[in-house]
C-alpha atoms as a PDB file:
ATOM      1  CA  UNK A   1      55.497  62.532 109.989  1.00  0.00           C
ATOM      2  CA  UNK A   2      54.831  60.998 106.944  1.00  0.00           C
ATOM      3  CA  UNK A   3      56.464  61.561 104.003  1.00  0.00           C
ATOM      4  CA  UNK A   4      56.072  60.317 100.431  1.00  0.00           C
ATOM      5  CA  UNK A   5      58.908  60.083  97.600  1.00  0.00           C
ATOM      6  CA  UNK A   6      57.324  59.599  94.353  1.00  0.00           C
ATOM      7  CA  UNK A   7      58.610  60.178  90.553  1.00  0.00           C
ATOM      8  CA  UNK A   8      58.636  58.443  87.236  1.00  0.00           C
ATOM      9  CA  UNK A   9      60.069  55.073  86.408  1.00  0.00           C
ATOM     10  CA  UNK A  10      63.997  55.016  86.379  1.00  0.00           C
ATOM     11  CA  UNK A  11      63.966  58.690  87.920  1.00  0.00           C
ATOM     12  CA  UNK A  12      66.180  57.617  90.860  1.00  0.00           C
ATOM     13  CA  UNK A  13      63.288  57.479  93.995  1.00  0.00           C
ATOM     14  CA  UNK A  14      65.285  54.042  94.328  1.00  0.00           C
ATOM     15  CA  UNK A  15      68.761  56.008  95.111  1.00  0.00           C
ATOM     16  CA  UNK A  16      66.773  58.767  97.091  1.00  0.00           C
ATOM     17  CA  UNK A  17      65.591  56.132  99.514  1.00  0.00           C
ATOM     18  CA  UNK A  18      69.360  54.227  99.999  1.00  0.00           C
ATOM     19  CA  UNK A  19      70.566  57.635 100.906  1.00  0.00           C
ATOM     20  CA  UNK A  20      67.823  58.061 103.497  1.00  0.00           C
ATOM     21  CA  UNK A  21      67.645  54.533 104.785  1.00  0.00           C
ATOM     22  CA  UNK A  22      71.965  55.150 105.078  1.00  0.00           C
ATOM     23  CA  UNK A  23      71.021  58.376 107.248  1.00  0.00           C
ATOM     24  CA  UNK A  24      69.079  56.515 109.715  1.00  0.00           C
ATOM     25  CA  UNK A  25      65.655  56.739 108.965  1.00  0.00           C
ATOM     26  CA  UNK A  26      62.923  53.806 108.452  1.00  0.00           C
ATOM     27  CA  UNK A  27      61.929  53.928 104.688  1.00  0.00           C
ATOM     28  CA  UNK A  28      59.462  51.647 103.052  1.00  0.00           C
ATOM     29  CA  UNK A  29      58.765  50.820  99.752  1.00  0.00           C
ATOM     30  CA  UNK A  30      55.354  50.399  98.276  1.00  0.00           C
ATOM     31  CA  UNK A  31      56.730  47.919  95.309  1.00  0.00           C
ATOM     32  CA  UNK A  32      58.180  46.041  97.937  1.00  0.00           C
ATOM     33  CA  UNK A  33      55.338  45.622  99.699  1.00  0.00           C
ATOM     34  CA  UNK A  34      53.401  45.006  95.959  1.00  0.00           C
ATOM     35  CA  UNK A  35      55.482  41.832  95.721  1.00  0.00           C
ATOM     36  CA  UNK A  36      54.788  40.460  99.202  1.00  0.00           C
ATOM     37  CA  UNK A  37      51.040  40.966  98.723  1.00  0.00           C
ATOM     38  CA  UNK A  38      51.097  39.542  94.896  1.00  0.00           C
ATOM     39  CA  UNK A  39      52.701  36.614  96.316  1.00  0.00           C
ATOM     40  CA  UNK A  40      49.841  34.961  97.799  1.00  0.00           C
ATOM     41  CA  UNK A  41      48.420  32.782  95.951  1.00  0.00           C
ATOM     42  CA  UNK A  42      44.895  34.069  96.781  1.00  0.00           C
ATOM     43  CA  UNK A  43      45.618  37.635  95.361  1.00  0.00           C
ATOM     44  CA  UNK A  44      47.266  36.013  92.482  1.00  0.00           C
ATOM     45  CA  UNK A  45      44.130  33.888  91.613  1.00  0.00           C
ATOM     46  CA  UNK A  46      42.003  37.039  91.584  1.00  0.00           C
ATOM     47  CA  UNK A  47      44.500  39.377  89.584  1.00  0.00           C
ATOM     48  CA  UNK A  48      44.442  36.227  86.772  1.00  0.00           C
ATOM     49  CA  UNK A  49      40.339  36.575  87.020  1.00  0.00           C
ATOM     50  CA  UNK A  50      40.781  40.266  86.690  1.00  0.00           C
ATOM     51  CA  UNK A  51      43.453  40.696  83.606  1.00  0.00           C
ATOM     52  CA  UNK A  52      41.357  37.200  82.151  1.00  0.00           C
ATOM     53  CA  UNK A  53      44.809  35.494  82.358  1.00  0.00           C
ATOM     54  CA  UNK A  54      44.913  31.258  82.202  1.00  0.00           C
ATOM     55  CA  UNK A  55      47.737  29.156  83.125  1.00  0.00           C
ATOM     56  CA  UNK A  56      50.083  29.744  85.961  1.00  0.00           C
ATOM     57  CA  UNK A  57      50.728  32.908  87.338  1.00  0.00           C
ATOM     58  CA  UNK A  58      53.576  35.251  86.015  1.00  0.00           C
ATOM     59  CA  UNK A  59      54.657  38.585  86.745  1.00  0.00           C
ATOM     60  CA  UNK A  60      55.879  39.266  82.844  1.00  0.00           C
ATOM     61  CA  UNK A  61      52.633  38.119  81.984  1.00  0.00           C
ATOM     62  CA  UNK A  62      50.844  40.460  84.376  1.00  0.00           C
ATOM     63  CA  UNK A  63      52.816  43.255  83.291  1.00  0.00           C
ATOM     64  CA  UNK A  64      52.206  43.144  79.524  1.00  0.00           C
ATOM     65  CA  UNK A  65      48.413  43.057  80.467  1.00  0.00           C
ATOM     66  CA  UNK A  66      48.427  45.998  82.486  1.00  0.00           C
ATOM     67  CA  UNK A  67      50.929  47.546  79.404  1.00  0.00           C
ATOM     68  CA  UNK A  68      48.487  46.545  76.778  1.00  0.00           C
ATOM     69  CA  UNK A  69      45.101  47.094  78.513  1.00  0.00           C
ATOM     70  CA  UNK A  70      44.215  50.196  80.847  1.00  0.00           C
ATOM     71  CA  UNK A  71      40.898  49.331  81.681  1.00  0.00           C
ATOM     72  CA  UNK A  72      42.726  45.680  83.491  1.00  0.00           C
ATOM     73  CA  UNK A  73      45.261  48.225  84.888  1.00  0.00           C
ATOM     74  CA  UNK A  74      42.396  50.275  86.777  1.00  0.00           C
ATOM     75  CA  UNK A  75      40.724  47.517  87.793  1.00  0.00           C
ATOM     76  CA  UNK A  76      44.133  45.696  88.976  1.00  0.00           C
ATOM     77  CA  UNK A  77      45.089  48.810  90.786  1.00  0.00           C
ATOM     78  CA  UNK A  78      41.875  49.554  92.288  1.00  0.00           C
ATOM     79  CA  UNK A  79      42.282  45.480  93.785  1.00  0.00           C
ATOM     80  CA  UNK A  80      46.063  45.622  94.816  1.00  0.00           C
ATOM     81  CA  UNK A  81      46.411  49.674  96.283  1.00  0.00           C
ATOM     82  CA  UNK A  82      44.073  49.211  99.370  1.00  0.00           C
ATOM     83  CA  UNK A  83      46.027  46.108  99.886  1.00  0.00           C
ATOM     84  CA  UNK A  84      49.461  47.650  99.743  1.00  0.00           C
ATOM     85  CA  UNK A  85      48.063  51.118 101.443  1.00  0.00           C
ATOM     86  CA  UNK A  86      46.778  49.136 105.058  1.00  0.00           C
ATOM     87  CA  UNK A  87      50.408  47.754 105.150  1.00  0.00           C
ATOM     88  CA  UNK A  88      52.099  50.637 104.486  1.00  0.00           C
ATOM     89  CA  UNK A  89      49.980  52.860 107.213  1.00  0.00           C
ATOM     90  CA  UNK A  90      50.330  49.906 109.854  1.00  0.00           C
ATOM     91  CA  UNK A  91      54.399  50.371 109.338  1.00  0.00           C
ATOM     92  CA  UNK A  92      56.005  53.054 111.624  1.00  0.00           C
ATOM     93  CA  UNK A  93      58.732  54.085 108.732  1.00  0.00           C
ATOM     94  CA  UNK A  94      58.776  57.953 107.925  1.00  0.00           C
ATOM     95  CA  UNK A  95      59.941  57.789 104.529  1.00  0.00           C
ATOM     96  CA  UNK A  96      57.297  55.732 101.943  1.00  0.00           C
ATOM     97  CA  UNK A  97      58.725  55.124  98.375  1.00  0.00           C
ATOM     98  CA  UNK A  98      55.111  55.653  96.265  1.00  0.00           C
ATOM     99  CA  UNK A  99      55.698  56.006  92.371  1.00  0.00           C
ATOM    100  CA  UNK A 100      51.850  55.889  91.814  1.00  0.00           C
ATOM    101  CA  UNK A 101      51.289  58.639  94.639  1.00  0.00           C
ATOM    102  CA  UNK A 102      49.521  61.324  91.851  1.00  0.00           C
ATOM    103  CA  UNK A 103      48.084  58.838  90.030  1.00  0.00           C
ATOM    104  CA  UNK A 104      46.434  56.786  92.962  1.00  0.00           C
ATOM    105  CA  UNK A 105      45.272  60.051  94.530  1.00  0.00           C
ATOM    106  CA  UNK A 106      47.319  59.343  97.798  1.00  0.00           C
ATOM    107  CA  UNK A 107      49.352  62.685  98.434  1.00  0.00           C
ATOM    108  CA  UNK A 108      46.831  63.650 101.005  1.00  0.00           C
ATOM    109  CA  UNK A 109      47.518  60.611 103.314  1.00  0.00           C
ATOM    110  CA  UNK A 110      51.117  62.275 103.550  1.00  0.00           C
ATOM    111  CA  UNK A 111      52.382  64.859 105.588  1.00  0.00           C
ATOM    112  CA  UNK A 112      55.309  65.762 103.057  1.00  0.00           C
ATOM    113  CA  UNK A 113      55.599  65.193  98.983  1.00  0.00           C
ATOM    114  CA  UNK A 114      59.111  65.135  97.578  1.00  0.00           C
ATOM    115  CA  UNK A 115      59.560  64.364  93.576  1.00  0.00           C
ATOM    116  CA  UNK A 116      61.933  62.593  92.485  1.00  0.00           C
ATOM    117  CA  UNK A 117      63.457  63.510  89.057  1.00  0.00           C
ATOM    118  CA  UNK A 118      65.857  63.277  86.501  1.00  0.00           C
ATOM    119  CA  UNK A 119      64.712  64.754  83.065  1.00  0.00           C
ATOM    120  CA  UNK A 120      63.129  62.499  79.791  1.00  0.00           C
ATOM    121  CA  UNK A 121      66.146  62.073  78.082  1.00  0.00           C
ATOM    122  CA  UNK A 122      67.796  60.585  80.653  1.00  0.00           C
ATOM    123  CA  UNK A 123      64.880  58.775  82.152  1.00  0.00           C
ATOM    124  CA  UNK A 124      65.049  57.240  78.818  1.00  0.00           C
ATOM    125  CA  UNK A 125      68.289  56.326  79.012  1.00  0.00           C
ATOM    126  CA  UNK A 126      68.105  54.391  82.188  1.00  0.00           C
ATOM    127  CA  UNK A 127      65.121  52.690  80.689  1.00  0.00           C
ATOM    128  CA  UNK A 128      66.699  51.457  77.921  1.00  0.00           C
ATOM    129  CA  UNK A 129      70.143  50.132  80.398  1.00  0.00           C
ATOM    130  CA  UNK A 130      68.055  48.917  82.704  1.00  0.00           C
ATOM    131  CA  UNK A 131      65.695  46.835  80.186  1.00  0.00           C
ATOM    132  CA  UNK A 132      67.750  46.489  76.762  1.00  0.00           C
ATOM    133  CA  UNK A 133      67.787  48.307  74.046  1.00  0.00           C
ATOM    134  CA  UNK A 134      64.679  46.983  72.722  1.00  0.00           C
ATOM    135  CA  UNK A 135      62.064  47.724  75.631  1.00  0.00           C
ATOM    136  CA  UNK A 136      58.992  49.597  75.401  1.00  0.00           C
ATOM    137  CA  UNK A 137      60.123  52.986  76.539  1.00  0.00           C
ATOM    138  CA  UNK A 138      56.589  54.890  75.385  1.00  0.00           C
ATOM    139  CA  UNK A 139      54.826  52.346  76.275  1.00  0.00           C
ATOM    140  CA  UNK A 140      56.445  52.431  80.608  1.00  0.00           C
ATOM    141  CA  UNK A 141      56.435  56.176  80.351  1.00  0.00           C
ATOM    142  CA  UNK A 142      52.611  56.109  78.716  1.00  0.00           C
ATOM    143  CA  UNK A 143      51.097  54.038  82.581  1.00  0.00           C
ATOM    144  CA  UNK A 144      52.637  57.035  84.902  1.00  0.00           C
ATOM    145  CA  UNK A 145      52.259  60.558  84.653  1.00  0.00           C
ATOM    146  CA  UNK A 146      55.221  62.517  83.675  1.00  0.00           C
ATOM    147  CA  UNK A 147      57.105  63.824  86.172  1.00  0.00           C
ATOM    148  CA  UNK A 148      56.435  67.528  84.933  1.00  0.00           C
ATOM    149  CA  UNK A 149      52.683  66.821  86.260  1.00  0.00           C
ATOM    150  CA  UNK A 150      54.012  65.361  89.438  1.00  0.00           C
ATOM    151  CA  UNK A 151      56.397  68.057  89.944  1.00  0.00           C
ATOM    152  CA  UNK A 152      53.252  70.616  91.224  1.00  0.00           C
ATOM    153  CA  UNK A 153      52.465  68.438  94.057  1.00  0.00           C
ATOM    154  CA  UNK A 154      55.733  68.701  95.136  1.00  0.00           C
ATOM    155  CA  UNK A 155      57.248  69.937  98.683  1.00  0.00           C
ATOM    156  CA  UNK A 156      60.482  69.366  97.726  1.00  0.00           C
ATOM    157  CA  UNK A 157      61.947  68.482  94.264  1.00  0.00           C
ATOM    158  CA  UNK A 158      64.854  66.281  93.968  1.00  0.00           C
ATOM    159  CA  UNK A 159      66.831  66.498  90.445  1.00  0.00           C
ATOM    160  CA  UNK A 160      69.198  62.562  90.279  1.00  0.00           C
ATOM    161  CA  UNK A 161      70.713  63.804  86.991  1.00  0.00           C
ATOM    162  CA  UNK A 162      73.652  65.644  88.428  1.00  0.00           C
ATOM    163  CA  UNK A 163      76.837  63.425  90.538  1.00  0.00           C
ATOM    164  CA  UNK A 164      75.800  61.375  93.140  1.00  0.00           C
ATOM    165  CA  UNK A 165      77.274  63.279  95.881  1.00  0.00           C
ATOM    166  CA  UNK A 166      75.480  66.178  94.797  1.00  0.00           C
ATOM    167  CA  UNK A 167      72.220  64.211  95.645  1.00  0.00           C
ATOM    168  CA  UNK A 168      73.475  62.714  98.210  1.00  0.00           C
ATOM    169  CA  UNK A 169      74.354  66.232  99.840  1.00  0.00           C
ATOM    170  CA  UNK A 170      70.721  67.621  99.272  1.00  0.00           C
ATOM    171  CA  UNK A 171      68.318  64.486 100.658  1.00  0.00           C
ATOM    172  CA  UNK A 172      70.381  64.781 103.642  1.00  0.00           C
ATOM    173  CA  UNK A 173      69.811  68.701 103.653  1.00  0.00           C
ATOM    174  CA  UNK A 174      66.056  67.763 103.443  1.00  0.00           C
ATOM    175  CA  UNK A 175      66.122  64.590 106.110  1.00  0.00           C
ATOM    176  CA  UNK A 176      67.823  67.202 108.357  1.00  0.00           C
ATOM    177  CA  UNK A 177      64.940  69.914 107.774  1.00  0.00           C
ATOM    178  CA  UNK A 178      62.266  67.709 108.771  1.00  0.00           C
ATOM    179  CA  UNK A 179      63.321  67.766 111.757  1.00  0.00           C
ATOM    180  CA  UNK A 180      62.929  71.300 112.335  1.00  0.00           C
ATOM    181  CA  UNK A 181      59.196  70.916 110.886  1.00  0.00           C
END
């Protein structure tokens, strides 16, 4: 069983998988596995030929290309996700943290969807905490799809803007159900 936890930036998918990986289960996380991969030096020299990037590599730098340009973002995706998928699908874990899952047109390699969520206003909020006051909220919300579009792919739907224990209480109500599947 395979199942994917996807959602917006900031939505929580983060706390969703410490409360499963707490429970017991093997979780993986696609980011993670992002940063391993970016951080050989051979995939960095061909993401600086793609985004047309000189100098030494840099993460900030690669992110405000991908911000500012979609057409690098495509083609930097359509480089890195094949990458990051064949480690992900050679990993035994039953929980995969994917925030791209819609977008990349991966939901089909899972078994299970669940959507993480938490509601614009408060997405924004975490945003804005997490990266200062003066970050580029439209412009992080603008390279995903909102989580109202995500929400229709959806097996289960998990709402992080309510206490803690609350979530806490209904991802292990979930982790429990699988098992029953």
């Amino acid at each position: 069983m395979r199942v994917a936890i996807t959602g917006g930036i900031a939505e929580g998918k983060s706390t969703v998988m410490g409360i499963i990986r707490d429970h017991g289960a093997e979780t993986l996380s696609a980011d993670d596995i992002a940063r391993k991969v970016v951080a050989e030096v051979g995939v960095q020299k061909e993401l600086w030929q793609i985004a047309k990037i000189s100098g030494e590599f840099s993460s900030a730098a690669l992110r405000t290309a991908l911000a500012e340009n979609s057409d690098t973002r495509r083609q930097v995706n359509a480089y890195l996700h094949p990458l990051i998928m064949a480690e992900m699908f050679s990993s035994a874990a039953t929980f995969f943290e994917v925030p791209l899952l819609i977008e990349t047109c991966l939901y089909r390699a899972f078994d299970r969807v669940w959507v993480v969520t938490c509601g614009k206003e408060e997405q924004i909020r975490r945003l804005m905490a997490r990266y200062g006051p003066d970050c580029r909220v439209e412009q992080y919300l603008s390279m995903q799809l909102p989580a109202v579009a995500k929400l229709a792919f959806a097996d289960v739907i998990i709402r992080t803007n309510q206490p803690i224990e609350a979530v806490r209480s209904v991802v292990i109500n979930k982790v429990g159900g699988l098992s029953a599947c």
